[in-house]
PDB file of N, CA and C in Angstrom:
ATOM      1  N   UNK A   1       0.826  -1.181   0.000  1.00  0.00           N
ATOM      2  CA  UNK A   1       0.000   0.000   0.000  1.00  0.00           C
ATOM      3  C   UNK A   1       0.875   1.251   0.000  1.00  0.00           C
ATOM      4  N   UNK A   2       1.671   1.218   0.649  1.00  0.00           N
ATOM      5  CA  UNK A   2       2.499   2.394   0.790  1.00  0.00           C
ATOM      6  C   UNK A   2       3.210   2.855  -0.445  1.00  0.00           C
ATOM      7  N   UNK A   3       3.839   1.981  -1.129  1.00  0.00           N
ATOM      8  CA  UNK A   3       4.760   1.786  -2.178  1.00  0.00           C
ATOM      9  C   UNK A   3       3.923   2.151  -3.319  1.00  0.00           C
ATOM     10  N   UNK A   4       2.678   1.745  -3.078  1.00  0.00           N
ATOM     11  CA  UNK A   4       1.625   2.705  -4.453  1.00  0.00           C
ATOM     12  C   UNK A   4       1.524   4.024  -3.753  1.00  0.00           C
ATOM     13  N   UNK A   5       1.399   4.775  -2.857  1.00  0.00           N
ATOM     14  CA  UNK A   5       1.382   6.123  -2.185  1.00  0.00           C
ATOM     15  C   UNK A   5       2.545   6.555  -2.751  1.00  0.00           C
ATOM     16  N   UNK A   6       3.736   6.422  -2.625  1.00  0.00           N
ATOM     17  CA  UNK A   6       4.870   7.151  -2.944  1.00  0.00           C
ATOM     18  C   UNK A   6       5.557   6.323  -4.322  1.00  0.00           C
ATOM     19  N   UNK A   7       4.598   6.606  -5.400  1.00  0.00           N
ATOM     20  CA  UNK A   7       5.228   5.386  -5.799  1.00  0.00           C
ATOM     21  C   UNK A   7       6.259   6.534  -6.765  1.00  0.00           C
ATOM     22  N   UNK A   8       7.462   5.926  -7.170  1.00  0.00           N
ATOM     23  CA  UNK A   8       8.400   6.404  -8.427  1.00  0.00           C
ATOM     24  C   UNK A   8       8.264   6.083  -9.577  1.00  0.00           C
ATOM     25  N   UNK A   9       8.240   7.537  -9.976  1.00  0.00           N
ATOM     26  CA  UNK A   9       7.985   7.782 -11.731  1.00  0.00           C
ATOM     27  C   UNK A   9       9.793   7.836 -12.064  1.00  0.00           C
ATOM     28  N   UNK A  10       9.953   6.860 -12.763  1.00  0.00           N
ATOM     29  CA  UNK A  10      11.202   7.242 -13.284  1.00  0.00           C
ATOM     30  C   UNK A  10      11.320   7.741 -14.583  1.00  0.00           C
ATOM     31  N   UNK A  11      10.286   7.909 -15.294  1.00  0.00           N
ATOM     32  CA  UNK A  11      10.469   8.948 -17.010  1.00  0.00           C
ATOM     33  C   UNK A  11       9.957  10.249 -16.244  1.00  0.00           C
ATOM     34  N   UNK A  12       8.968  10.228 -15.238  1.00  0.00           N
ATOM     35  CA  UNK A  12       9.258  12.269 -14.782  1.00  0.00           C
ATOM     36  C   UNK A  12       9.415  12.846 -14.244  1.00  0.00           C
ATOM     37  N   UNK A  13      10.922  11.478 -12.893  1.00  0.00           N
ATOM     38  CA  UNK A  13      11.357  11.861 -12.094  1.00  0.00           C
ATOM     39  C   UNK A  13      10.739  12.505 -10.558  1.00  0.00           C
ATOM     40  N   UNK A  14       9.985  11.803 -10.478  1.00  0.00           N
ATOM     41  CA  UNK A  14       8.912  12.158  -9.290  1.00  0.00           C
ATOM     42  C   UNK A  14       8.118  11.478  -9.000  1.00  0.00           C
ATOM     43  N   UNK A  15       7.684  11.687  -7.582  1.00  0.00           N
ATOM     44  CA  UNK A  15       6.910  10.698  -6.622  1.00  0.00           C
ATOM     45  C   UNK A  15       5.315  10.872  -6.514  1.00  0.00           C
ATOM     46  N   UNK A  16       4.751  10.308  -7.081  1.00  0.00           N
ATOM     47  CA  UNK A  16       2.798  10.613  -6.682  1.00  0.00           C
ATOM     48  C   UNK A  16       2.199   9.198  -6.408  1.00  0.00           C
ATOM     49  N   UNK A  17       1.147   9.709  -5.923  1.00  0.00           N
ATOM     50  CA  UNK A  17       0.433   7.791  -5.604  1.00  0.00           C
ATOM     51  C   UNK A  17       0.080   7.016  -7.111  1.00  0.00           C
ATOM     52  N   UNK A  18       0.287   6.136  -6.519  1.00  0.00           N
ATOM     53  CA  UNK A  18       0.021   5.190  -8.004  1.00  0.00           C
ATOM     54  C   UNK A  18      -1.527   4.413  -7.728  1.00  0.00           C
ATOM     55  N   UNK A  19      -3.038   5.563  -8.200  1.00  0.00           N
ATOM     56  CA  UNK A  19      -4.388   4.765  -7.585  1.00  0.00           C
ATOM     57  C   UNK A  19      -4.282   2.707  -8.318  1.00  0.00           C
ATOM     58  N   UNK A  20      -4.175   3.120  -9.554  1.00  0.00           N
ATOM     59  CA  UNK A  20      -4.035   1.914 -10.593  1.00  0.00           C
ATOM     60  C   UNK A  20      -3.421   0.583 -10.076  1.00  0.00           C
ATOM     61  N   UNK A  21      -1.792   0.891  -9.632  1.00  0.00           N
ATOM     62  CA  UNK A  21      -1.673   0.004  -8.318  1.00  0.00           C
ATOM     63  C   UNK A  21      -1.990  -0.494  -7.409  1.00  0.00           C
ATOM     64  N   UNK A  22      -2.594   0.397  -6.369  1.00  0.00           N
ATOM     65  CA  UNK A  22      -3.198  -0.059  -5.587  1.00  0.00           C
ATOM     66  C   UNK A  22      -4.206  -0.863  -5.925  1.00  0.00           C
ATOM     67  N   UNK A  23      -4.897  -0.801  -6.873  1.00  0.00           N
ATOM     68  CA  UNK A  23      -6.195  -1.284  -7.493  1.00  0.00           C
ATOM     69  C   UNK A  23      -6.256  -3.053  -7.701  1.00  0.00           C
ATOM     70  N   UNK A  24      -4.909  -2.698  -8.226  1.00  0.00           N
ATOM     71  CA  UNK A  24      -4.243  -4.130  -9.320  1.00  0.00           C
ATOM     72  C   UNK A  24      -3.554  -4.798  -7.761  1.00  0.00           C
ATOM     73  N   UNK A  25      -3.073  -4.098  -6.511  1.00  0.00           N
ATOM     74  CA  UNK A  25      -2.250  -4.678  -5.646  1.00  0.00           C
ATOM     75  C   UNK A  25      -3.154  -5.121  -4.377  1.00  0.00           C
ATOM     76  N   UNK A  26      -4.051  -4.059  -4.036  1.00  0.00           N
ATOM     77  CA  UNK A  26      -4.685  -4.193  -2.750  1.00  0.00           C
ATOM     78  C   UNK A  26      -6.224  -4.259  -2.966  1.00  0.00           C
ATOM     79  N   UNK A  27      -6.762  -3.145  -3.726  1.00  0.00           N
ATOM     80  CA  UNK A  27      -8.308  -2.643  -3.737  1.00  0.00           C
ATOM     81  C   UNK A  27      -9.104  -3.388  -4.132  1.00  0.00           C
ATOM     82  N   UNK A  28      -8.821  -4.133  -4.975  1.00  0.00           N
ATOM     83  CA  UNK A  28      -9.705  -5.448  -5.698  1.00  0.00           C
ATOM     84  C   UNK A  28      -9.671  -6.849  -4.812  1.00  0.00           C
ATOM     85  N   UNK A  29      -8.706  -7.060  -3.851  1.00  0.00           N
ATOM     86  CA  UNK A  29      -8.397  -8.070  -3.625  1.00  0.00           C
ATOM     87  C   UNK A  29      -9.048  -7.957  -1.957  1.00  0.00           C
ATOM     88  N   UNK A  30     -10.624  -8.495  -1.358  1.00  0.00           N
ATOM     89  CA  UNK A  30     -11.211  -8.301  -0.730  1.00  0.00           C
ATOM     90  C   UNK A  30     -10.044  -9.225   0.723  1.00  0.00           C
ATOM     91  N   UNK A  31      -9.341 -10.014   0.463  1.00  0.00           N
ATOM     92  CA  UNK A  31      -8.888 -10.882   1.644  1.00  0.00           C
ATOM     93  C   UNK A  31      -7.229 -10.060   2.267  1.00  0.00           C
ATOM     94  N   UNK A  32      -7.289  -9.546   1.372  1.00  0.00           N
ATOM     95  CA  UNK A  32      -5.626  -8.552   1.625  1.00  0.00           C
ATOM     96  C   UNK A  32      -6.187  -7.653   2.009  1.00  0.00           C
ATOM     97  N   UNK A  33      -7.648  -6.952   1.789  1.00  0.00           N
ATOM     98  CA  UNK A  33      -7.985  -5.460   2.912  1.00  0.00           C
ATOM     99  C   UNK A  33      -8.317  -6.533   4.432  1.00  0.00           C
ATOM    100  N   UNK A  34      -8.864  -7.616   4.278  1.00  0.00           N
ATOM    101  CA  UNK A  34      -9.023  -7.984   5.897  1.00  0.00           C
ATOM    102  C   UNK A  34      -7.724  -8.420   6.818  1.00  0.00           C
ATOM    103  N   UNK A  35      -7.164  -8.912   5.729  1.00  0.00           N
ATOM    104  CA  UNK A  35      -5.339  -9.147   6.446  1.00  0.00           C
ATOM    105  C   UNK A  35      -5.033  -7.668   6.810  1.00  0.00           C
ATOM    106  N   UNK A  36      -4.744  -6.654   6.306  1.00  0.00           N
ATOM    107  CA  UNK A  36      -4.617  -5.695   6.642  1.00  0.00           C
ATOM    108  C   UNK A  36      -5.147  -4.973   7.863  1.00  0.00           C
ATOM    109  N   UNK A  37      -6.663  -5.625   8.296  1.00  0.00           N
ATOM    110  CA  UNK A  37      -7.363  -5.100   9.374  1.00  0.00           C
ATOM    111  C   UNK A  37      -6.901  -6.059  11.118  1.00  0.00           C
ATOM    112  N   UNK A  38      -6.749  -7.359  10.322  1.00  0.00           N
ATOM    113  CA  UNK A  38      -6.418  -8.294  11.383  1.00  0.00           C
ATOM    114  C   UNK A  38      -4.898  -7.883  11.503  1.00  0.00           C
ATOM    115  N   UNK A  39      -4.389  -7.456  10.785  1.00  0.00           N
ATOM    116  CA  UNK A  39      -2.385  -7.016  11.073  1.00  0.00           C
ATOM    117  C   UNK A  39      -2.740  -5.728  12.450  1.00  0.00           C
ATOM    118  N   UNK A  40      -3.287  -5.026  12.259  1.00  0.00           N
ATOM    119  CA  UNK A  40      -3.880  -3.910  12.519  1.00  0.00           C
ATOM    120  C   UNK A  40      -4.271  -4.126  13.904  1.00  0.00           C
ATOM    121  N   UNK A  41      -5.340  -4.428  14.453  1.00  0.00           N
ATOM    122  CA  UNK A  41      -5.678  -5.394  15.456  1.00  0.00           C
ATOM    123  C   UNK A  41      -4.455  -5.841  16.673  1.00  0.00           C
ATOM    124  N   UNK A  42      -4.022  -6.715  15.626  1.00  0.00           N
ATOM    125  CA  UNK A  42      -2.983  -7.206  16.446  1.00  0.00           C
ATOM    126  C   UNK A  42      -1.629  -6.345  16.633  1.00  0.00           C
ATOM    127  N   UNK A  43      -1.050  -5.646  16.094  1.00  0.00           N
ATOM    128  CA  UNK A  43      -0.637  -4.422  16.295  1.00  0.00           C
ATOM    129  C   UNK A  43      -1.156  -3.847  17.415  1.00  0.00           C
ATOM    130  N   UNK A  44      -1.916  -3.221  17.518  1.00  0.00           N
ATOM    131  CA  UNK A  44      -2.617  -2.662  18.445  1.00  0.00           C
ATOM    132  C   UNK A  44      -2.753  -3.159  20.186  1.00  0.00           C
ATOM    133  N   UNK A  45      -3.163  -4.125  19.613  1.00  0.00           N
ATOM    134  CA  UNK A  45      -3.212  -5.360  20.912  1.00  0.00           C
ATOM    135  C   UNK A  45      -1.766  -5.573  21.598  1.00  0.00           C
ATOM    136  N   UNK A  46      -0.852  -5.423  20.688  1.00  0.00           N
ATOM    137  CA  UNK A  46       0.814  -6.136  21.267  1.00  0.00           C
ATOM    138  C   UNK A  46       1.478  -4.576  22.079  1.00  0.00           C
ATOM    139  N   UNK A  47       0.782  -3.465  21.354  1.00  0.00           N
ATOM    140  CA  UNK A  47       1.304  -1.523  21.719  1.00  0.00           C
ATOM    141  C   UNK A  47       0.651  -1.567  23.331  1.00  0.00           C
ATOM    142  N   UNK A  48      -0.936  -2.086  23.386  1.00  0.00           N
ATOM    143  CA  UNK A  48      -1.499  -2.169  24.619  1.00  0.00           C
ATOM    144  C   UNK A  48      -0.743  -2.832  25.322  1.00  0.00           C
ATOM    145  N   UNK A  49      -0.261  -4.127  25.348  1.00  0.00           N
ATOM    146  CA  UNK A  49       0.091  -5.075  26.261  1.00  0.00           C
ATOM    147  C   UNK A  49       0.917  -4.655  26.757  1.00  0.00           C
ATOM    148  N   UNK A  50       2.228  -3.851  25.969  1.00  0.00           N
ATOM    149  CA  UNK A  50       3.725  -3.568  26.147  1.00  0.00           C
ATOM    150  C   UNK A  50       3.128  -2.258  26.557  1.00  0.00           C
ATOM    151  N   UNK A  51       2.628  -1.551  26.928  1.00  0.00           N
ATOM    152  CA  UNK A  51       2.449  -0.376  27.437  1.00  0.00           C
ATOM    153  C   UNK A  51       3.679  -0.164  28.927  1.00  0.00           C
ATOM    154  N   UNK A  52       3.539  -0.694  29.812  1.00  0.00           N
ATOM    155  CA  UNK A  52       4.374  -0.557  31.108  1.00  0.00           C
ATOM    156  C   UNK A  52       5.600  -0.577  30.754  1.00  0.00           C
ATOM    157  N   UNK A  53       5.841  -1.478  29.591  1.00  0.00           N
ATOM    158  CA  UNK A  53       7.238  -1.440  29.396  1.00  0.00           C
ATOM    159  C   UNK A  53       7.943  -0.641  28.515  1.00  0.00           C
ATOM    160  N   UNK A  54       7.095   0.084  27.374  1.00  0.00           N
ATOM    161  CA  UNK A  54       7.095   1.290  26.121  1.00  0.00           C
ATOM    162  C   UNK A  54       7.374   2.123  27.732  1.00  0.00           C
ATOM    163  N   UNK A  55       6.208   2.480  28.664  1.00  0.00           N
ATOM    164  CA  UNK A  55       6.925   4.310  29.452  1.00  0.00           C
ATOM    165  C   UNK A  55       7.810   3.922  30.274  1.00  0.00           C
ATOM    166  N   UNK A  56       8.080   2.943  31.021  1.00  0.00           N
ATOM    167  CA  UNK A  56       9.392   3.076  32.007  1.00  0.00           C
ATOM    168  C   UNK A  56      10.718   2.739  30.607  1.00  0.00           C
ATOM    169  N   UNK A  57      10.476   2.536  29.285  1.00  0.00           N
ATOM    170  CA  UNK A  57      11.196   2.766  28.825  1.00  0.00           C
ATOM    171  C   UNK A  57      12.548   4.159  28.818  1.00  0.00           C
ATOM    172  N   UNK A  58      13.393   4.294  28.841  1.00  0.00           N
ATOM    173  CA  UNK A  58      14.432   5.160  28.609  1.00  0.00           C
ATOM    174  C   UNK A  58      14.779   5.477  27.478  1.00  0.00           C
ATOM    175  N   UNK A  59      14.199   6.345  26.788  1.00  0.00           N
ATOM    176  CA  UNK A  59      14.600   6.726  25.164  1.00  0.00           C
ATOM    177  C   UNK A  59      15.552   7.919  25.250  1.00  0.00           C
ATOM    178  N   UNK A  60      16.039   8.341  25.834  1.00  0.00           N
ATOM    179  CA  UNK A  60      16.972   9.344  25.958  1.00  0.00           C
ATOM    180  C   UNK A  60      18.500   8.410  25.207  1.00  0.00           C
ATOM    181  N   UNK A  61      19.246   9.346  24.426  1.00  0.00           N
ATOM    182  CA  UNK A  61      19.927   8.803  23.413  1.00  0.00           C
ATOM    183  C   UNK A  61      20.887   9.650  23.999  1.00  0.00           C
ATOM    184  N   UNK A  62      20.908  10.559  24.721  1.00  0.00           N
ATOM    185  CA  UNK A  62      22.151  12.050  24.996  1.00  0.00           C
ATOM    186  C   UNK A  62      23.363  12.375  23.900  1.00  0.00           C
ATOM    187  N   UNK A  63      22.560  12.371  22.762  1.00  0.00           N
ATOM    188  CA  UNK A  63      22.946  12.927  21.911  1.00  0.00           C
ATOM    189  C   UNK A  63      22.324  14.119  21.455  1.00  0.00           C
ATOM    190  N   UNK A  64      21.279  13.505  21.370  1.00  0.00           N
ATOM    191  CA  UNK A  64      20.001  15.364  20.359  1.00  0.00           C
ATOM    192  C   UNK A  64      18.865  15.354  21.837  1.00  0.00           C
ATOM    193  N   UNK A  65      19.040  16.585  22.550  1.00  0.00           N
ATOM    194  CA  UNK A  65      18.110  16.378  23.777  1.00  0.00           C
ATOM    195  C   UNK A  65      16.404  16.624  23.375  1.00  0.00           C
ATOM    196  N   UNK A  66      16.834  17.428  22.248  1.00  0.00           N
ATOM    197  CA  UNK A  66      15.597  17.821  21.646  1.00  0.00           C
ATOM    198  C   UNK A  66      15.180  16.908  20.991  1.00  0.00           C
ATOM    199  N   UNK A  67      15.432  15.939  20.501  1.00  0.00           N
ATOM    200  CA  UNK A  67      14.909  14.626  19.482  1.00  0.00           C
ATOM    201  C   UNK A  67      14.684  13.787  20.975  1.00  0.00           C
ATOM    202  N   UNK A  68      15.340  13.666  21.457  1.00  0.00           N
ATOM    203  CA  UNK A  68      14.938  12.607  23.007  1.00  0.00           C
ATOM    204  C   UNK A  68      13.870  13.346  23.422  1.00  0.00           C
ATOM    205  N   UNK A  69      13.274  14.219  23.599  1.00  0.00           N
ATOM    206  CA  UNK A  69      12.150  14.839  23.946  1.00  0.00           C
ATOM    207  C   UNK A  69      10.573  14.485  23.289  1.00  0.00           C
ATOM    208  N   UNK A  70      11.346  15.136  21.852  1.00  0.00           N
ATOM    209  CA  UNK A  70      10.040  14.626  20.681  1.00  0.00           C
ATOM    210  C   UNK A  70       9.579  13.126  20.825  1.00  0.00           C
ATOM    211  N   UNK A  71      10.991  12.330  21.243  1.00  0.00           N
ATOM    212  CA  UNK A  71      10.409  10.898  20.858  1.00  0.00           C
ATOM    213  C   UNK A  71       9.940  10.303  21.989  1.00  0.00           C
ATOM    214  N   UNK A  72      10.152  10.749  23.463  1.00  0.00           N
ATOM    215  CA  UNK A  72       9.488  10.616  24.578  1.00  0.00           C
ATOM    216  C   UNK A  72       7.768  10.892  24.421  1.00  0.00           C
ATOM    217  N   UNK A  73       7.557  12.237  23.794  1.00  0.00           N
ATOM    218  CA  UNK A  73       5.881  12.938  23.318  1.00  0.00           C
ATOM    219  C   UNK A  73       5.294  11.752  22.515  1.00  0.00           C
ATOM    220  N   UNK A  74       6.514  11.390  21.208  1.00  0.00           N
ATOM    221  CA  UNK A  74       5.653  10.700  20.209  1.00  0.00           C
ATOM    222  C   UNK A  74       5.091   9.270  20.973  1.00  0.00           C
ATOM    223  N   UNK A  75       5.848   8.825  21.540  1.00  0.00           N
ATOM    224  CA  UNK A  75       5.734   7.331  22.759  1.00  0.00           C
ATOM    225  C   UNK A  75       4.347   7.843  23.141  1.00  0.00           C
ATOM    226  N   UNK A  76       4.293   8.858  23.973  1.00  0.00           N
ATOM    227  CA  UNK A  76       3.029   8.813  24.400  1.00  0.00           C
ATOM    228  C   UNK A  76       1.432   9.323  23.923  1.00  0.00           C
ATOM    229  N   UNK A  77       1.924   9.762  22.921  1.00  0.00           N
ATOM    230  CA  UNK A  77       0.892   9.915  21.923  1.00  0.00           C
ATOM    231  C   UNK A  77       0.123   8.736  21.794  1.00  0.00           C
ATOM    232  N   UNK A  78       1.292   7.776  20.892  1.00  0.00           N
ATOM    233  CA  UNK A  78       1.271   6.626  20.193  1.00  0.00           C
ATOM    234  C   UNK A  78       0.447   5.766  21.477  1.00  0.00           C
ATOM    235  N   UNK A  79       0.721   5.606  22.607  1.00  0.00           N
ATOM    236  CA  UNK A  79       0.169   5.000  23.569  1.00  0.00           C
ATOM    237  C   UNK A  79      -1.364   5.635  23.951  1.00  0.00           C
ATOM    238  N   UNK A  80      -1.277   6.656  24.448  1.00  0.00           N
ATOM    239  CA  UNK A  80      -2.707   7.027  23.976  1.00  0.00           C
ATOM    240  C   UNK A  80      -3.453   6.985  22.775  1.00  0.00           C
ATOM    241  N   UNK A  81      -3.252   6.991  22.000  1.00  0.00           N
ATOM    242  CA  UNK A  81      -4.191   6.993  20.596  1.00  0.00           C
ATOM    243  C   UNK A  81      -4.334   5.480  20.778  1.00  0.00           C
ATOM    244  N   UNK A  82      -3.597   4.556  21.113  1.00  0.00           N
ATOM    245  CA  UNK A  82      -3.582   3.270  20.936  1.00  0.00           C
ATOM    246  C   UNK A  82      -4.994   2.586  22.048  1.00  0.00           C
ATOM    247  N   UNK A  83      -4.613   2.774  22.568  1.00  0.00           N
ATOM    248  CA  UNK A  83      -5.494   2.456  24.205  1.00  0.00           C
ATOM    249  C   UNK A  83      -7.069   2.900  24.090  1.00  0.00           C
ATOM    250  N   UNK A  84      -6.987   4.808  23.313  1.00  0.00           N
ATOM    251  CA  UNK A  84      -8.344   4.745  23.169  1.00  0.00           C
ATOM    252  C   UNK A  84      -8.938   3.740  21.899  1.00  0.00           C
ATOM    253  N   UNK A  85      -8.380   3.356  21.103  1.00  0.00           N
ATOM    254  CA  UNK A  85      -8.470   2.765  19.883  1.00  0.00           C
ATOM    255  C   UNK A  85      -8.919   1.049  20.336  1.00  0.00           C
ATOM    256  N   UNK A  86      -8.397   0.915  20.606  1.00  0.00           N
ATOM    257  CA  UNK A  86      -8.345  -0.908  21.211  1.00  0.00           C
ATOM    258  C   UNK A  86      -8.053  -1.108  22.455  1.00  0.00           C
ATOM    259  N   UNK A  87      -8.929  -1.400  23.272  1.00  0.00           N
ATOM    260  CA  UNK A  87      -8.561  -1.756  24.641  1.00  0.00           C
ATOM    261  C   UNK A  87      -8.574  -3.103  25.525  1.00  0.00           C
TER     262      UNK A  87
END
């Protein structure tokens, strides 16, 4: 799916979604959108479980304090959005 989103034009040198792809790769094919939902799911389910262990995580890298910051926020974003999503 992604790879039709960004897909590469190499005669005009540039990146746009490829709908046609997707069409021919994912959209037509009713058992690859439910794999996709059950990947999804379970994803979700494994972000919940590991929760205690994602925040007493230590992401501090003491290299970029400001990127150790962002990625501390994004952690907990990601954990909230997750939790209200699937619980």
């Amino acid at each position: 799916m992604h790879v039709s989103h960004n897909y590469y034009d190499m005669k005009q040198n540039s990146t746009h979604m490829n709908q046609q792809m997707y069409m021919n790769m994912l959209g037509k094919h009713e058992d690859r959108i439910k794999n996709l939902y059950f990947i999804y799911a379970v994803v979700m389910r494994a972000i919940n479980r590991a929760e205690p262990v994602l925040k007493a995580y230590d992401y501090e890298t003491r290299l970029d304090q400001a990127e150790d910051e962002k990625t501390g926020i994004l952690i907990e974003k990601l954990l909230n959005n997750t939790i209200r999503e699937c619980e």
